[in-house]
C-alpha atoms as a PDB file:
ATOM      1  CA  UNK A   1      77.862  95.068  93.859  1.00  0.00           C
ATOM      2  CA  UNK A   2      78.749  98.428  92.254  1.00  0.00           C
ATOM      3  CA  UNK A   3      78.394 100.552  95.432  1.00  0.00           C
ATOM      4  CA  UNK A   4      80.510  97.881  96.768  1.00  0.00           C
ATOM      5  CA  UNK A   5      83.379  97.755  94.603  1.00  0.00           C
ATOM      6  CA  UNK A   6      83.656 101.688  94.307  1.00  0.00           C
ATOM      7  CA  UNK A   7      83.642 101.363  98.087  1.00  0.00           C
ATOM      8  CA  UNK A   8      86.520  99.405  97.838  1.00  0.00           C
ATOM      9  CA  UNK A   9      88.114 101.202  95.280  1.00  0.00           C
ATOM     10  CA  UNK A  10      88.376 103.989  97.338  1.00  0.00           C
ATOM     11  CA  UNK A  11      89.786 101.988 100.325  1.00  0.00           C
ATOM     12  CA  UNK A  12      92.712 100.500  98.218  1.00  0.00           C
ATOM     13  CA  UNK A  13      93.207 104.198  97.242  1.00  0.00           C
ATOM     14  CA  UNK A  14      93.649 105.571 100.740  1.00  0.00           C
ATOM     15  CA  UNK A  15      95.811 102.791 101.316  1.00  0.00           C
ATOM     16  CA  UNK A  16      98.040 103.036  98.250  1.00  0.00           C
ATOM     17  CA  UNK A  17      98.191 106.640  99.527  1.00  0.00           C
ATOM     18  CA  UNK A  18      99.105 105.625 102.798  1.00  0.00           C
ATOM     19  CA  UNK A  19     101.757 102.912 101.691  1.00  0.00           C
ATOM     20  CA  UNK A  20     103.269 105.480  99.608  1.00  0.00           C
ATOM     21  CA  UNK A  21     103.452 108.323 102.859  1.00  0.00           C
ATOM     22  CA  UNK A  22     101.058 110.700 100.218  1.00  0.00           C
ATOM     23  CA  UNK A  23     100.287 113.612 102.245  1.00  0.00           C
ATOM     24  CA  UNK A  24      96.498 112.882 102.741  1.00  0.00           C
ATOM     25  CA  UNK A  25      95.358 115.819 103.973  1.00  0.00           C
ATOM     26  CA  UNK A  26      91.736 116.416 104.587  1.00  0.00           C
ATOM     27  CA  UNK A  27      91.032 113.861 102.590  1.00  0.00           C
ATOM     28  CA  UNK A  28      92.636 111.468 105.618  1.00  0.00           C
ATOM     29  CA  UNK A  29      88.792 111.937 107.107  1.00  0.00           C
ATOM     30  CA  UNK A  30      87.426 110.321 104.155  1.00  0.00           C
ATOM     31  CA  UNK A  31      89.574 107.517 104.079  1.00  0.00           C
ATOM     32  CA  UNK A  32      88.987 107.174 108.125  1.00  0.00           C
ATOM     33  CA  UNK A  33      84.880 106.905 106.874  1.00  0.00           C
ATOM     34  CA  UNK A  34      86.354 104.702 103.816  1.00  0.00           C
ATOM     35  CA  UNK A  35      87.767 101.971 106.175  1.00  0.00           C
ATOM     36  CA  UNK A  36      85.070 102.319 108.550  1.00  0.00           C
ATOM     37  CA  UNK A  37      82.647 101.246 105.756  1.00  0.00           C
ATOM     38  CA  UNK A  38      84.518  98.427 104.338  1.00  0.00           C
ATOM     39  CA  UNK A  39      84.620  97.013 108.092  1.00  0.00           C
ATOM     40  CA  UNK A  40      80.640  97.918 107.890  1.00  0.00           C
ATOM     41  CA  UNK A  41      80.448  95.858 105.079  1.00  0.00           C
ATOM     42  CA  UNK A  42      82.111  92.527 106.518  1.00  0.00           C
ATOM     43  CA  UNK A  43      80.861  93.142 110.525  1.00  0.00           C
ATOM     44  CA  UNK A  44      77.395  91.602 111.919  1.00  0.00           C
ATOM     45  CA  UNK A  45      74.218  94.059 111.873  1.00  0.00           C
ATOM     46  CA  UNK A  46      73.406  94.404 115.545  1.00  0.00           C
ATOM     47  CA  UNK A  47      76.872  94.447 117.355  1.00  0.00           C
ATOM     48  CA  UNK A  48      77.926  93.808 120.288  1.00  0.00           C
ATOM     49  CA  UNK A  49      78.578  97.188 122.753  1.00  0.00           C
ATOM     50  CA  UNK A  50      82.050  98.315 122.039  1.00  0.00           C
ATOM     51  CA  UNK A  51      84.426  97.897 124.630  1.00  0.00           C
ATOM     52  CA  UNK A  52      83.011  94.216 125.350  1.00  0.00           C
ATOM     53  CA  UNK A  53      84.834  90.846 125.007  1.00  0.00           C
ATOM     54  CA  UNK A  54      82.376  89.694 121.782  1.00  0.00           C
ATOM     55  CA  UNK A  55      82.660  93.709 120.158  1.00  0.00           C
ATOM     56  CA  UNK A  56      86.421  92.477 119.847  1.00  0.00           C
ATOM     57  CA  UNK A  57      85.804  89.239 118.627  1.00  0.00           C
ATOM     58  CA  UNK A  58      83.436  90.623 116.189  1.00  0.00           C
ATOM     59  CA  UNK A  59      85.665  92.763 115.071  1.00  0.00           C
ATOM     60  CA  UNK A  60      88.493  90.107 114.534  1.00  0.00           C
ATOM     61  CA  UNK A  61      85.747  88.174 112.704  1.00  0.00           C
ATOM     62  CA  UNK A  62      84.977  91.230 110.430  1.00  0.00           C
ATOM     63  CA  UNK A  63      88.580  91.270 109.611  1.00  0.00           C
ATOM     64  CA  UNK A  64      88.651  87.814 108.571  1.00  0.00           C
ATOM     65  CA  UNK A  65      85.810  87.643 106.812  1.00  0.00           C
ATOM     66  CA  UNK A  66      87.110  90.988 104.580  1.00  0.00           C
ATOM     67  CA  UNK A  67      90.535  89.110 104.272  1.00  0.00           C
ATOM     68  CA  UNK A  68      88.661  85.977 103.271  1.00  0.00           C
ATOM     69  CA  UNK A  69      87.122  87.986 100.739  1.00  0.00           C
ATOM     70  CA  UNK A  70      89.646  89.517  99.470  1.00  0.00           C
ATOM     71  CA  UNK A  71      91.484  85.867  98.589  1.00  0.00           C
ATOM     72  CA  UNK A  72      88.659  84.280  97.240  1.00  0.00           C
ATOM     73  CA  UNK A  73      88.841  87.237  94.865  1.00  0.00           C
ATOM     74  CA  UNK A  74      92.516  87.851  94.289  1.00  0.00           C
ATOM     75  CA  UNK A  75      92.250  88.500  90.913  1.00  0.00           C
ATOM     76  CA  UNK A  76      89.781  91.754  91.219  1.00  0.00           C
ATOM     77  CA  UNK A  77      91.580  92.880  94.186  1.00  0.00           C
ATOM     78  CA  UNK A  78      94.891  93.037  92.099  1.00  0.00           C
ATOM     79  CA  UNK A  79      92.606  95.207  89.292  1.00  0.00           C
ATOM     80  CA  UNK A  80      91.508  97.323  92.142  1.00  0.00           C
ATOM     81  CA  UNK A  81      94.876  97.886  93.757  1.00  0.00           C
ATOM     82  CA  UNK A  82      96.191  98.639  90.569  1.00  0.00           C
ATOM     83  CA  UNK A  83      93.463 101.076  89.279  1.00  0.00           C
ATOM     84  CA  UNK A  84      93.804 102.770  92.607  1.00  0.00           C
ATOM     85  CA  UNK A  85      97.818 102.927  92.249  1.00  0.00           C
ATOM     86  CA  UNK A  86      96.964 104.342  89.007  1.00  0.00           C
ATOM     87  CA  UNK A  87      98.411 101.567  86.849  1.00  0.00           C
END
């Protein structure tokens, strides 16, 4: 659960970055990886080929299920936004 929640740490940093229009410079590669993982997290282990009808609905499931997530556990995600805000 650690790995996780650093993981996520460091999305709601890229995105309090982003929100704010921080210049993100080089570091706008590691937040691409960043969100990439977090989707990695959520999405199924063998998926679909991309481009097909089910890679899209897996990915609108993955979504979902990280949104789902995130409001069964408002209360951390508020910590973590604020920690990465820098509150």
């Amino acid at each position: 659960m650690g790995d996780f929640l650093a993981l996520l740490l460091a999305y709601y940093t890229c995105d309090a970055a982003a929100q704010g229009q921080q210049p993100l410079s080089h570091d706008r590669f590691a937040c691409v990886e960043t969100y990439e993982a977090v989707k990695d997290w959520f999405a199924p282990l063998d998926p679909s080929p991309m481009g097909t009808p089910e890679y899209g609905a897996e990915r609108i499931a993955t979504y979902r299920a990280f949104t789902a997530w995130e409001a069964a556990n408002a209360e951390l995600v508020a910590q973590l936004r604020a920690e990465a805000r820098g509150e």
